[in-house]
Protein backbone atom coordinates (compact mmCIF):
# COMPACT_ATOMS: atom_id res chain seq x y z
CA UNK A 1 8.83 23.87 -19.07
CA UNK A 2 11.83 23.83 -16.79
CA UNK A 3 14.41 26.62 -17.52
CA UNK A 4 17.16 25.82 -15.43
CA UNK A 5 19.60 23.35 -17.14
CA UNK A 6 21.58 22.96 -14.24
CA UNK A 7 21.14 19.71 -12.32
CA UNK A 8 22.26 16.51 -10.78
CA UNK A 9 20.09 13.08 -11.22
CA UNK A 10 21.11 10.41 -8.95
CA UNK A 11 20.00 6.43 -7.57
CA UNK A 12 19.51 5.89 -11.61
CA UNK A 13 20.19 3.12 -14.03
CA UNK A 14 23.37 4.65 -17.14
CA UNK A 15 22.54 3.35 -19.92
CA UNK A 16 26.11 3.86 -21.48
CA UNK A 17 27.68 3.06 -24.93
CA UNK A 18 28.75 -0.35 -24.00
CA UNK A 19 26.62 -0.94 -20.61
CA UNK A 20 24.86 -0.44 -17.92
CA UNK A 21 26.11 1.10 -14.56
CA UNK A 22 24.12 2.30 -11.78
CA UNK A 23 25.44 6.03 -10.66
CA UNK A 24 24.21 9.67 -11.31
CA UNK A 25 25.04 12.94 -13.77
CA UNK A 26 25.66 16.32 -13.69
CA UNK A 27 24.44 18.67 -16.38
CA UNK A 28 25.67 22.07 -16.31
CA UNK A 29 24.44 24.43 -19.01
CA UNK A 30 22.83 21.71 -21.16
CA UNK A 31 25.92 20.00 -21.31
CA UNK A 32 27.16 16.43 -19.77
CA UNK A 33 29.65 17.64 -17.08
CA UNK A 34 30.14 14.32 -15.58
CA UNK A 35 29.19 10.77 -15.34
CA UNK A 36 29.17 9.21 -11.92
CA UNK A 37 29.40 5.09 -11.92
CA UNK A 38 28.80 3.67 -8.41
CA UNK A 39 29.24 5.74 -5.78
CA UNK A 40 27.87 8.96 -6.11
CA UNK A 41 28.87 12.06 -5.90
CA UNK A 42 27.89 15.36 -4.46
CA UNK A 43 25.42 17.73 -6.07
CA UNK A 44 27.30 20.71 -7.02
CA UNK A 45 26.03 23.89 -5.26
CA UNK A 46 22.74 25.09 -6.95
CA UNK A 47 21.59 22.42 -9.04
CA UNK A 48 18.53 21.08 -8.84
CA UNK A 49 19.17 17.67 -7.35
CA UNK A 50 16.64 14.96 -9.00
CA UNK A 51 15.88 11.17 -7.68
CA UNK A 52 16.31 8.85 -10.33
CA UNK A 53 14.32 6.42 -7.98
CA UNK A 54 16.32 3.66 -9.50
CA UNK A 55 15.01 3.48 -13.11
CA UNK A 56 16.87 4.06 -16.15
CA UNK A 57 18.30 7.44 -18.04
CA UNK A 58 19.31 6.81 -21.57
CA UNK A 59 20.55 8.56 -24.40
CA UNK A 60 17.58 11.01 -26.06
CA UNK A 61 16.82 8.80 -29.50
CA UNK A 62 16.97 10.10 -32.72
CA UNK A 63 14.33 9.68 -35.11
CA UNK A 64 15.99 9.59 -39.34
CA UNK A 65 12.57 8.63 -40.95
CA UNK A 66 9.10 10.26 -39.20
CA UNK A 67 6.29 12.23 -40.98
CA UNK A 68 4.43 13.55 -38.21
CA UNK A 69 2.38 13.21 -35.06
CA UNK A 70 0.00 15.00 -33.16
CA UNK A 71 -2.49 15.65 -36.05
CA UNK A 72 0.10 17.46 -37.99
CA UNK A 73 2.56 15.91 -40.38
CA UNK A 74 5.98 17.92 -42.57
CA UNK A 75 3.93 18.16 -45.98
CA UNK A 76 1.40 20.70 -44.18
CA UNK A 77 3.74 23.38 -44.23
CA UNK A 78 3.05 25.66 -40.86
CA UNK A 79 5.41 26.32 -38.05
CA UNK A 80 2.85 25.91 -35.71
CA UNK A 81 2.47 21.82 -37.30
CA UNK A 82 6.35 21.53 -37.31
CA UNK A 83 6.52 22.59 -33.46
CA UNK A 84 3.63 20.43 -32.31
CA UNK A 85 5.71 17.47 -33.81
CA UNK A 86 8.75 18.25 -31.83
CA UNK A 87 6.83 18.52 -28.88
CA UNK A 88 4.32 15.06 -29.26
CA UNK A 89 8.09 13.07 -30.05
CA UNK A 90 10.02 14.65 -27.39
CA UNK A 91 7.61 13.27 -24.96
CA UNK A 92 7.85 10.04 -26.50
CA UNK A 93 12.02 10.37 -25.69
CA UNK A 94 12.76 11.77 -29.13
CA UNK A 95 15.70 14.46 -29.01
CA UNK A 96 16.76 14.48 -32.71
CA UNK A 97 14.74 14.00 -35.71
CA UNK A 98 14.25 14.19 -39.50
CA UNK A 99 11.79 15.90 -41.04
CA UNK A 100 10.54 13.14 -43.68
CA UNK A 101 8.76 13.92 -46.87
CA UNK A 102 6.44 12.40 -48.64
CA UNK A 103 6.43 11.79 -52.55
CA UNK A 104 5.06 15.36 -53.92
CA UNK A 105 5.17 18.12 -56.21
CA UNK A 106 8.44 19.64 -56.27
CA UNK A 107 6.98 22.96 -55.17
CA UNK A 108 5.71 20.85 -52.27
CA UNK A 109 8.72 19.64 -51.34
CA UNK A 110 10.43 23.28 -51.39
CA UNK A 111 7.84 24.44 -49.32
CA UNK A 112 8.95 21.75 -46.16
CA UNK A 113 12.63 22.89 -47.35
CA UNK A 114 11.66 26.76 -46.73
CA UNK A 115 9.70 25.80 -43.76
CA UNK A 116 12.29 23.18 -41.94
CA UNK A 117 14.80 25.90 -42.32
CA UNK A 118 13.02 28.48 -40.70
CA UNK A 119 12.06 26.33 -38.20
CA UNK A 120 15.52 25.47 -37.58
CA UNK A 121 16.78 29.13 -37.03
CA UNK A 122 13.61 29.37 -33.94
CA UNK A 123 12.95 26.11 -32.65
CA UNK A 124 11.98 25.45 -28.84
CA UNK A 125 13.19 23.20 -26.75
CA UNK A 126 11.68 20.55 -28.55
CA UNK A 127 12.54 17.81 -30.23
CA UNK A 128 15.69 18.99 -32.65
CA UNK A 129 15.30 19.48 -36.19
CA UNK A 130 18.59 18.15 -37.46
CA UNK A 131 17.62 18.08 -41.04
CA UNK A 132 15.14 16.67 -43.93
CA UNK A 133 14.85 13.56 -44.98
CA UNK A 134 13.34 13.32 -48.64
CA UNK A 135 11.30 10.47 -49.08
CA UNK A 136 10.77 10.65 -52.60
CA UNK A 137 9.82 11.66 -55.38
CA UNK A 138 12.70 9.38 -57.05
CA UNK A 139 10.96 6.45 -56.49
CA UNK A 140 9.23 2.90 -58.56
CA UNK A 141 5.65 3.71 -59.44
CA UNK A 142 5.71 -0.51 -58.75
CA UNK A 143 6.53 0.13 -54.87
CA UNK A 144 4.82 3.17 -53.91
CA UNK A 145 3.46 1.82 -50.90
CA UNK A 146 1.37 4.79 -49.47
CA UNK A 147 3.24 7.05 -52.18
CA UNK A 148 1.33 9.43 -54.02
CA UNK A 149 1.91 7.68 -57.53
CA UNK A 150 0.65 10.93 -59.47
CA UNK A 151 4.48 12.72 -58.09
CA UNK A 152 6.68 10.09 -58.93
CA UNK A 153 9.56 11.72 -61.05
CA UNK A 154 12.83 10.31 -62.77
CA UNK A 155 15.66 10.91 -60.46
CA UNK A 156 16.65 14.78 -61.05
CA UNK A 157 20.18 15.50 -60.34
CA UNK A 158 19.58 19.75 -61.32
CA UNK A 159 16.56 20.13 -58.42
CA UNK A 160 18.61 18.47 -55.21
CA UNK A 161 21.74 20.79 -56.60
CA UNK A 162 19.56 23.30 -55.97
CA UNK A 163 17.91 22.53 -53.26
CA UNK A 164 21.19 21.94 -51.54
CA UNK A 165 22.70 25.70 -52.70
CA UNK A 166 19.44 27.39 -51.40
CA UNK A 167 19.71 25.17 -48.40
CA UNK A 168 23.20 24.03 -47.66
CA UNK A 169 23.18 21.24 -44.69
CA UNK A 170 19.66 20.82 -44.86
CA UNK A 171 18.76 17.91 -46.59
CA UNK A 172 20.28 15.07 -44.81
CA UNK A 173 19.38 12.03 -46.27
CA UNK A 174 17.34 11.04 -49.84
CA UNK A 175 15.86 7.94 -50.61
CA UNK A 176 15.33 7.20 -54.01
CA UNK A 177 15.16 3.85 -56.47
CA UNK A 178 18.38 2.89 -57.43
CA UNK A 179 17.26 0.77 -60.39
CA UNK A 180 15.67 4.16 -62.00
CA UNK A 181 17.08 6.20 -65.01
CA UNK A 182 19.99 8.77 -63.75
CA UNK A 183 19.80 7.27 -60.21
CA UNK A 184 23.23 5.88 -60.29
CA UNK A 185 24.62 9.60 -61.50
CA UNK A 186 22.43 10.74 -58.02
CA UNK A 187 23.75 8.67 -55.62
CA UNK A 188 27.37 9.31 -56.08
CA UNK A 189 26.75 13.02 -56.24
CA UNK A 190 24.84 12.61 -52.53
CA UNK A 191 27.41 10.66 -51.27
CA UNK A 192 30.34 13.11 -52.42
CA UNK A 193 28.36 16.01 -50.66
CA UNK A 194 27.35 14.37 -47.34
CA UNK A 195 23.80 13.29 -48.18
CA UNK A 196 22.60 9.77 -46.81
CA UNK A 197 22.02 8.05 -50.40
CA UNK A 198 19.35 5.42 -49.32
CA UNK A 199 17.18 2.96 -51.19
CA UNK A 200 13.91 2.63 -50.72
CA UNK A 201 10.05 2.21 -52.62
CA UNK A 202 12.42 0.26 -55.10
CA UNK A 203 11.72 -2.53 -57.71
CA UNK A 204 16.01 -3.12 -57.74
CA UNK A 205 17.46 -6.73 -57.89
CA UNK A 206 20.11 -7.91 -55.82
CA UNK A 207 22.70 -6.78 -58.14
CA UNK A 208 21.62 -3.54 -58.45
CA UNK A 209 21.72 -2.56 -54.81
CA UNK A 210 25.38 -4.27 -54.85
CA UNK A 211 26.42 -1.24 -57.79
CA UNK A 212 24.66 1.31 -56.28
CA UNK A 213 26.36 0.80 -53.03
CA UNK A 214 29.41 0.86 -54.95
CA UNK A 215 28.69 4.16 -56.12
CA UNK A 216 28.30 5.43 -52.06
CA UNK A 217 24.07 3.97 -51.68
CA UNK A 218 24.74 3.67 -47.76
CA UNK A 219 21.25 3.29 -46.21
CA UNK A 220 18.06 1.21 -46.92
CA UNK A 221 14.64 2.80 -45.86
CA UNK A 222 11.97 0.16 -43.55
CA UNK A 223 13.81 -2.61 -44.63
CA UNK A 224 11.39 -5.21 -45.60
CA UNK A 225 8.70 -2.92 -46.81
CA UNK A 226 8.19 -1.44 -50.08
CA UNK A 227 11.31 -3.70 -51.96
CA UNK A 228 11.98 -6.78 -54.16
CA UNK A 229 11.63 -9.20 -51.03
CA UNK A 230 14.42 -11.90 -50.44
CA UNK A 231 14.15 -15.26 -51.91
CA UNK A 232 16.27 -17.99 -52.26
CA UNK A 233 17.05 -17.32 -56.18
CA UNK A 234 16.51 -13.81 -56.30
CA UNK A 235 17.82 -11.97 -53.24
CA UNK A 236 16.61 -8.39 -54.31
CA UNK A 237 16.86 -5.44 -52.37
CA UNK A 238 16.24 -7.48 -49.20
CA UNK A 239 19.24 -9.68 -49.80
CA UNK A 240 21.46 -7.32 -50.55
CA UNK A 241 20.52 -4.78 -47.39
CA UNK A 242 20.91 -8.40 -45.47
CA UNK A 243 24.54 -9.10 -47.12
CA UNK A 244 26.31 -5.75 -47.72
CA UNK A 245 27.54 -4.36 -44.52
CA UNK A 246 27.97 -1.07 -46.06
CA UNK A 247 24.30 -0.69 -45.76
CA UNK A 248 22.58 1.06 -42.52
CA UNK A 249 19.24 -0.61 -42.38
CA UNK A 250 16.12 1.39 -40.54
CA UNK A 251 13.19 -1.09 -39.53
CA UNK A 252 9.88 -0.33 -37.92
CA UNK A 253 9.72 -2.04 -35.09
CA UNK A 254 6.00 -2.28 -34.26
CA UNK A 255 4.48 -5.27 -34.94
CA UNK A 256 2.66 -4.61 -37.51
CA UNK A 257 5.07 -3.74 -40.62
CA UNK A 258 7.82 -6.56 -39.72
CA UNK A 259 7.67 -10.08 -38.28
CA UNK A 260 9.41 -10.02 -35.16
CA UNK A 261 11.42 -12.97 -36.74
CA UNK A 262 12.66 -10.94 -39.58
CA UNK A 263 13.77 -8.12 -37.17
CA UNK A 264 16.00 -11.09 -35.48
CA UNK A 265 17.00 -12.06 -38.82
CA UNK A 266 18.41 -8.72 -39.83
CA UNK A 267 20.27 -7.99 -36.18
CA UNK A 268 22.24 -11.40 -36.57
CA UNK A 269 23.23 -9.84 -40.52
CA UNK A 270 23.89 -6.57 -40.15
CA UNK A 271 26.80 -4.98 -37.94
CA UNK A 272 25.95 -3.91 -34.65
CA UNK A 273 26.19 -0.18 -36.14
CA UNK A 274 24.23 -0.59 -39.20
CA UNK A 275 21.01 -1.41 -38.24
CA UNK A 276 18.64 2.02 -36.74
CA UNK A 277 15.23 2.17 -35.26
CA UNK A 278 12.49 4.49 -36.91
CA UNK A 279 9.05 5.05 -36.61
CA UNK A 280 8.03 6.42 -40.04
CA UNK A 281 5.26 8.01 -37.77
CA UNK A 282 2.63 9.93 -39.63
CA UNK A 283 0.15 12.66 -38.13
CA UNK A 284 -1.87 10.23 -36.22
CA UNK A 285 0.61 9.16 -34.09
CA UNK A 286 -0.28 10.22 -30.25
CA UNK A 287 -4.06 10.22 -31.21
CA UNK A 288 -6.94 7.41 -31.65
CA UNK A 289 -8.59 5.74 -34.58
CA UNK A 290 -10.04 8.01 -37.00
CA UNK A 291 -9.46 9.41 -40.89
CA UNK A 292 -6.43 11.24 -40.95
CA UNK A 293 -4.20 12.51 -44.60
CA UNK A 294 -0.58 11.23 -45.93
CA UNK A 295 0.49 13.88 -47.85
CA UNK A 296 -2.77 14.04 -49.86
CA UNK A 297 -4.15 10.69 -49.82
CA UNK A 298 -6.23 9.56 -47.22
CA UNK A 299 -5.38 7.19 -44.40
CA UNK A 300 -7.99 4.90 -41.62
CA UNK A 301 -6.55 4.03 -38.05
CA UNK A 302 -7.80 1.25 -36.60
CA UNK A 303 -6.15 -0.33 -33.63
CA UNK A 304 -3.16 1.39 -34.04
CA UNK A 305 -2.19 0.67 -37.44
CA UNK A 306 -2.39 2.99 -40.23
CA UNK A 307 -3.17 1.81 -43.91
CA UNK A 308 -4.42 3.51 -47.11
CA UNK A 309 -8.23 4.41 -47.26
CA UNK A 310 -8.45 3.07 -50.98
CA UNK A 311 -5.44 0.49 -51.49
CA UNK A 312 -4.97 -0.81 -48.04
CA UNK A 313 -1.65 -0.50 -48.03
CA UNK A 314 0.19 -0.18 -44.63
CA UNK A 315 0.69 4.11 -44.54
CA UNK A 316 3.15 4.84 -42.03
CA UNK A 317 2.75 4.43 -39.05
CA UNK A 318 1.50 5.35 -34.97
CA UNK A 319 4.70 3.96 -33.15
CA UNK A 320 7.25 5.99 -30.98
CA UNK A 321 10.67 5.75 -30.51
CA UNK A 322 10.25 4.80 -27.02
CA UNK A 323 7.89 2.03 -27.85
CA UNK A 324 10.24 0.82 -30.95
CA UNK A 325 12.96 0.70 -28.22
CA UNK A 326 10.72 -1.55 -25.94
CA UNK A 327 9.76 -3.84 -28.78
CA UNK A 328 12.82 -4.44 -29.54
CA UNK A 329 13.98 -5.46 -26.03
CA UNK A 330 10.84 -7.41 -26.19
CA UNK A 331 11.35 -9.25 -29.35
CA UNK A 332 14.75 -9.62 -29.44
CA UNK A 333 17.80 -11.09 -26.77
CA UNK A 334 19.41 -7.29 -27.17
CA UNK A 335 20.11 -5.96 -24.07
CA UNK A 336 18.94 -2.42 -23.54
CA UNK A 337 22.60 -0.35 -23.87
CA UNK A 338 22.83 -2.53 -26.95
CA UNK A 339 19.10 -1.51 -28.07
CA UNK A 340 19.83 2.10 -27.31
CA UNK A 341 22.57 2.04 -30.01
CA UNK A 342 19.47 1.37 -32.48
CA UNK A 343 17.75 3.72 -31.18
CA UNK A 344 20.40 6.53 -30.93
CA UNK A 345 24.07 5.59 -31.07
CA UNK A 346 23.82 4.35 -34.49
CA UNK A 347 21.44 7.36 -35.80
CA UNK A 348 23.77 10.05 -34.69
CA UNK A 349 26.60 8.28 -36.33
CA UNK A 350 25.06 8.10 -39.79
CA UNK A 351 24.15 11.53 -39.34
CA UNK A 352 27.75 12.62 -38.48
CA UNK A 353 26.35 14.47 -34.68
CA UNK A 354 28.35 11.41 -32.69
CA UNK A 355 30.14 13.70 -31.06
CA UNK A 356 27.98 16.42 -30.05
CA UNK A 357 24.97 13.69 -29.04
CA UNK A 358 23.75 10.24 -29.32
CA UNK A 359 25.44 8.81 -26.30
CA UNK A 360 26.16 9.07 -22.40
CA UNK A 361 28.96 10.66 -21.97
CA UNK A 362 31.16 13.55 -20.33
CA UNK A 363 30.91 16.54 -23.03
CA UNK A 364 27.84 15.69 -24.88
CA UNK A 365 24.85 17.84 -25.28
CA UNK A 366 22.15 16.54 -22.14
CA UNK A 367 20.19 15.04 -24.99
CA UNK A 368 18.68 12.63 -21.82
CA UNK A 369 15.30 10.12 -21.47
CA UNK A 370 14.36 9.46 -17.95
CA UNK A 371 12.43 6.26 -17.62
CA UNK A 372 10.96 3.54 -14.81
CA UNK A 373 12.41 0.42 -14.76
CA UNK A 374 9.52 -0.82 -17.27
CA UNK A 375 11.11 2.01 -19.14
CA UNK A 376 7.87 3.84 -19.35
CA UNK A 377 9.33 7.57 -19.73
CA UNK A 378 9.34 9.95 -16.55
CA UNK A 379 11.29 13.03 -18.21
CA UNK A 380 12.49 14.18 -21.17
CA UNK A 381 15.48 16.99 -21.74
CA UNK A 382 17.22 18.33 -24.68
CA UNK A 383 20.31 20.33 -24.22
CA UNK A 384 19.18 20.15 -20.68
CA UNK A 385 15.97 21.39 -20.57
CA UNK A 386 13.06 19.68 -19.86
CA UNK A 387 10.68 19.35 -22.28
CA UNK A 388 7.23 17.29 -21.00
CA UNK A 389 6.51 19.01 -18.06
């Protein structure tokens, strides 16, 4: 790993907030010290000058909904497991992340809690752990997807209060079916304390995803995919996500879980800030086909995509950020500063880091992905440091 976070990267590609501009940067002490457009401008004395060799450096992407990679996933509670998943995404170009849950026990779940946090307080120079992301257990046994159905609870106001005063800042976002007893009660009660309220595994018709939002529901979870679909006379949870600019929408963007048509339908309905890029990765992301575990249920890869040994339902998935980021330039007429606001511009936003991260720009952490001009990645650096050396 490369220590020094001093250094200048020039003849590169900016992928900035609002376009692209040929130039160089200057990171001093893991922070942007300047942005160059055009001309260049002199390495500053003892940095380590880099050759972009005219390929592209974006903003590092941030990841809100990913359950592993590398053979290890959140719910298998080991430092060791959380580390090798900051490592296996930061290659990939992830910076930033969310460590997802999957529906569980609610000892289970305490135990990623315990773990993230420590984690947190000793973390490499990985991929960041920003917070948790609780998928679950709040959700409809009728959309559990690759849910364990055995966990699902009743939406539980009492347990998140305490999970938040044992781990204040942690949990960053919650997904949960609005339509469900108490869930209303929840969702205001996330939104008043900072929590992403999102819907998600959810059996709720249009008009409930219209209250909820009301009461502060702000995101929806792989829109699309586990949720009352959208039909002509019954716009369900679909419609609503499609029609209520309040609400962020995350979409995996692989192929396999969405019709690259219905990706192009939600970018022409949502605001250019609402819709964000995930992978929902699970622990055999980075690795071949095999038998790998979802929490405790079992999972077969084959060709890439994940689904449940018994049910055959889709069970997260393999992608990467940095391949989400190229099927979206491939599948869509985005261009790729406007892509990279999907992919982390829009994430760091909803999370409330858009001003420490998430963008180009003089006084931001060097959150950084170094690609070719296929945008096949080259280097990746958090707060400066390199991290897939």
């Amino acid at each position: 790993m490369e220590h020094g976070s001093n250094w200048y990267i020039h003849n590169v590609h900016l992928i900035l907030e609002n376009s692209i501009d040929k130039g160089a940067l200057t990171v001093e002490d893991g922070i942007i010290a300047a942005v160059h457009i055009g001309e260049e401008a002199e390495a500053p004395e003892g940095a380590t000058v880099i050759d972009g060799e005219g390929g592209y450096m974006l903003p590092g992407f941030i990841d809100m909904h990913v359950h592993g990679g590398d053979g290890s996933e959140y719910m298998n509670i080991s430092l060791e497991g959380y580390e090798a998943i900051s490592r296996f995404h930061a290659s990939q170009g992830t910076t930033g992340l969310l460590a997802t849950t999957v529906t569980a026990s609610r000892e289970d779940i305490e135990g990623v809690l315990a773990c993230a946090a420590e984690f947190q307080e000793h973390s490499g120079a990985y991929a960041r752990l920003i917070g948790v992301h609780l998928e679950g257990p709040f959700i409809s046994p009728k959309w559990p997807g690759a849910q364990n159905p055995a966990y699902i609870a009743k939406p539980q106001l009492s347990w998140v209060k305490s999970w938040n005063e044992h781990y204040p800042g942690l949990i960053r976002q919650l997904t949960l079916a609005p339509e469900a007893e108490g869930a209303m009660e929840l969702i205001s009660w996330l939104d008043k304390h900072g929590i992403i309220a999102a819907a998600g595994h959810t059996d709720a018709d249009y008009e409930t995803i219209v209250e909820a939002a009301e009461h502060g529901l702000s995101q929806a979870v792989h829109v699309f995919n586990a949720m009352t679909p959208l039909h002509h006379r019954k716009p369900g949870t679909a419609g609503a996500v499609l029609t209520q600019d309040s609400i962020c929408a995350e979409v995996i963007a692989d192929g396999h879980h969405v019709h690259p048509a219905a990706i192009r339908l939600l970018l022409k309905a949502k605001p250019a800030e609402q819709v964000v890029l995930i992978t929902d990765a699970m622990s055999a992301a980075g690795l071949g086909d095999g038998c790998y575990k979802l929490g405790e249920l079992d999972v077969h890869v084959k060709g890439g995509v994940a689904t449940l040994a018994k049910e055959g339902n889709l069970a997260g998935s393999t992608l990467t950020m940095i391949q989400a980021f190229r099927y979206i330039l491939e599948h869509s007429d985005l261009e790729p500063w406007q892509a990279s606001r999907l992919a982390s511009g829009n994430p760091a936003r909803r999370l409330h880091i858009w001003e420490q991260t998430g963008s180009i720009a003089e006084g931001k952490l060097a959150d950084l992905v170094w690609t070719d001009n296929e945008f096949r990645i080259r280097k990746t650096w958090v707060s400066g440091l390199a991290v897939n050396e």
